[in-house]
C-alpha atoms as a PDB file:
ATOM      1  CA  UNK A   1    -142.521 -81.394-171.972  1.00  0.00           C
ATOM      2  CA  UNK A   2    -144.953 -78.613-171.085  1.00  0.00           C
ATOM      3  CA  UNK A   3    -142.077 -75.672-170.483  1.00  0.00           C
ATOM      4  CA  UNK A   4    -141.043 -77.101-173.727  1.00  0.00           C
ATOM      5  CA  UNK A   5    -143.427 -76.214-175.932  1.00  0.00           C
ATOM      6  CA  UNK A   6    -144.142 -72.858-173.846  1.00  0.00           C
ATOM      7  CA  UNK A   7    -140.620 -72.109-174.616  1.00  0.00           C
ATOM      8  CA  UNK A   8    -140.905 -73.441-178.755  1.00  0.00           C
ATOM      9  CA  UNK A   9    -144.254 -70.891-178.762  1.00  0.00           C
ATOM     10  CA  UNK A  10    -142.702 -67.828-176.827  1.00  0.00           C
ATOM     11  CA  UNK A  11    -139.353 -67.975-179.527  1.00  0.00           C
ATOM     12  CA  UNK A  12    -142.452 -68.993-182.427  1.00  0.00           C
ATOM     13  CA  UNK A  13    -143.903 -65.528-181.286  1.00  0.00           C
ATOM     14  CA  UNK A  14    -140.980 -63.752-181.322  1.00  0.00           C
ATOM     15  CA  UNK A  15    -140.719 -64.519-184.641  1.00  0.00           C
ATOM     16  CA  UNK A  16    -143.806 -63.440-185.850  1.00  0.00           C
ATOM     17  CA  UNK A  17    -144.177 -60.310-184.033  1.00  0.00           C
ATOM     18  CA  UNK A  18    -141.360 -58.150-185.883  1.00  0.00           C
ATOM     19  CA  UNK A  19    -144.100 -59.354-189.302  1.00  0.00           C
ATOM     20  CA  UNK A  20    -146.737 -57.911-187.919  1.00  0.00           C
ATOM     21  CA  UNK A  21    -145.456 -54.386-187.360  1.00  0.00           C
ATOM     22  CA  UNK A  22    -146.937 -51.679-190.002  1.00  0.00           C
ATOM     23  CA  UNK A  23    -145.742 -48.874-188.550  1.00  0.00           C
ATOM     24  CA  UNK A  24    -143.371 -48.527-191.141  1.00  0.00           C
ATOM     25  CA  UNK A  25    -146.694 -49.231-194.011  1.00  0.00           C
ATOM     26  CA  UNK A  26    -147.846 -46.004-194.499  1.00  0.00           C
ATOM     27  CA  UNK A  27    -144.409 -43.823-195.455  1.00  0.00           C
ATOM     28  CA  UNK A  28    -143.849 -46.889-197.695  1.00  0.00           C
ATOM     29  CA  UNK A  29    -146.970 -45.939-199.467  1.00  0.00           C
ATOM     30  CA  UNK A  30    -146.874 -42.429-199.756  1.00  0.00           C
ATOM     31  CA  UNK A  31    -143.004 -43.312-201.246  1.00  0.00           C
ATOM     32  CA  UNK A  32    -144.458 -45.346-203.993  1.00  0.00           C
ATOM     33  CA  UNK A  33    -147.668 -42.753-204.712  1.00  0.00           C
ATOM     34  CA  UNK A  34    -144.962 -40.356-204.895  1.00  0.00           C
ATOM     35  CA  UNK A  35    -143.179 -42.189-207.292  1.00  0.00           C
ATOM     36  CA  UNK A  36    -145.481 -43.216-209.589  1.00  0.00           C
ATOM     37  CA  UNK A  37    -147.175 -39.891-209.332  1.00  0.00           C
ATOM     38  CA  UNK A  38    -142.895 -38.410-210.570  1.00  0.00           C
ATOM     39  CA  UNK A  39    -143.171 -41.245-213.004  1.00  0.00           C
ATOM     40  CA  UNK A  40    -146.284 -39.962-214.544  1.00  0.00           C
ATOM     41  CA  UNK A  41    -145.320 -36.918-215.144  1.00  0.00           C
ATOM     42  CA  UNK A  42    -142.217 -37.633-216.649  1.00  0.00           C
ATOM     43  CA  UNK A  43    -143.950 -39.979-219.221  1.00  0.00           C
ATOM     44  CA  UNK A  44    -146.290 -37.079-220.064  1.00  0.00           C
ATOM     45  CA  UNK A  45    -143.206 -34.234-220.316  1.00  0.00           C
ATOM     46  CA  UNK A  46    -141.262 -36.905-222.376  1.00  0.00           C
ATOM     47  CA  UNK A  47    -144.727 -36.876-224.780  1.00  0.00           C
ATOM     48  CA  UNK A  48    -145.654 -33.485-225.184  1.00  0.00           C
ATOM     49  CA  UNK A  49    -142.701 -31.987-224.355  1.00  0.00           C
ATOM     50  CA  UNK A  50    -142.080 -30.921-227.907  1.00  0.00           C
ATOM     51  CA  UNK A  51    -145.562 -29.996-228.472  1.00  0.00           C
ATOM     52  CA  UNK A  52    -145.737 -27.799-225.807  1.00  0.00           C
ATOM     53  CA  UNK A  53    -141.848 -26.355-226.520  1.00  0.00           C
ATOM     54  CA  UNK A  54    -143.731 -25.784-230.221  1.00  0.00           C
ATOM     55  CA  UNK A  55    -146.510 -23.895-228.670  1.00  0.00           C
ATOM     56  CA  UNK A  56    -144.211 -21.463-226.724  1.00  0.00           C
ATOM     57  CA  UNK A  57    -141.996 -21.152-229.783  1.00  0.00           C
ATOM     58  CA  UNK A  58    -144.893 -20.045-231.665  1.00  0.00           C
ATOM     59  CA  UNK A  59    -146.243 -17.529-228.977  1.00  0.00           C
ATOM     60  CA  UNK A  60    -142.781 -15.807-228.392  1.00  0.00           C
ATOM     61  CA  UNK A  61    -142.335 -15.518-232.186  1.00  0.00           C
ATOM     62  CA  UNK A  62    -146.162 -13.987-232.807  1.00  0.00           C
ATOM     63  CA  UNK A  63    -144.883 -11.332-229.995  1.00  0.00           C
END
């Protein structure tokens, strides 16, 4: 009975070591700062993009 439930907690182990592992935590962070950060700046293009297309226009025709 004793090997038993050594056995049933070495395989439990097993299966909960491969969960703890975070090596992998940190490039899936800078991933999702990276997109959210691209994400961002798209909204902001997509809203003063023709603002700031007007601005140019106006500068290149003053010249």
């Amino acid at each position: 009975m004793k090997d038993m439930i050594l056995m049933l907690s070495a395989y439990l182990n097993g299966l909960r070591r491969p969960l703890e592992n975070e090596k992998g935590q940190g490039l899936v962070e800078y991933a999702l700062i990276i997109f959210l950060v691209s994400i961002a700046a798209i909204v902001t293009l997509g809203v003063l993009g023709t603002t700031v297309s007007g601005v140019f226009t106006t500068i290149t025709n003053s010249l």
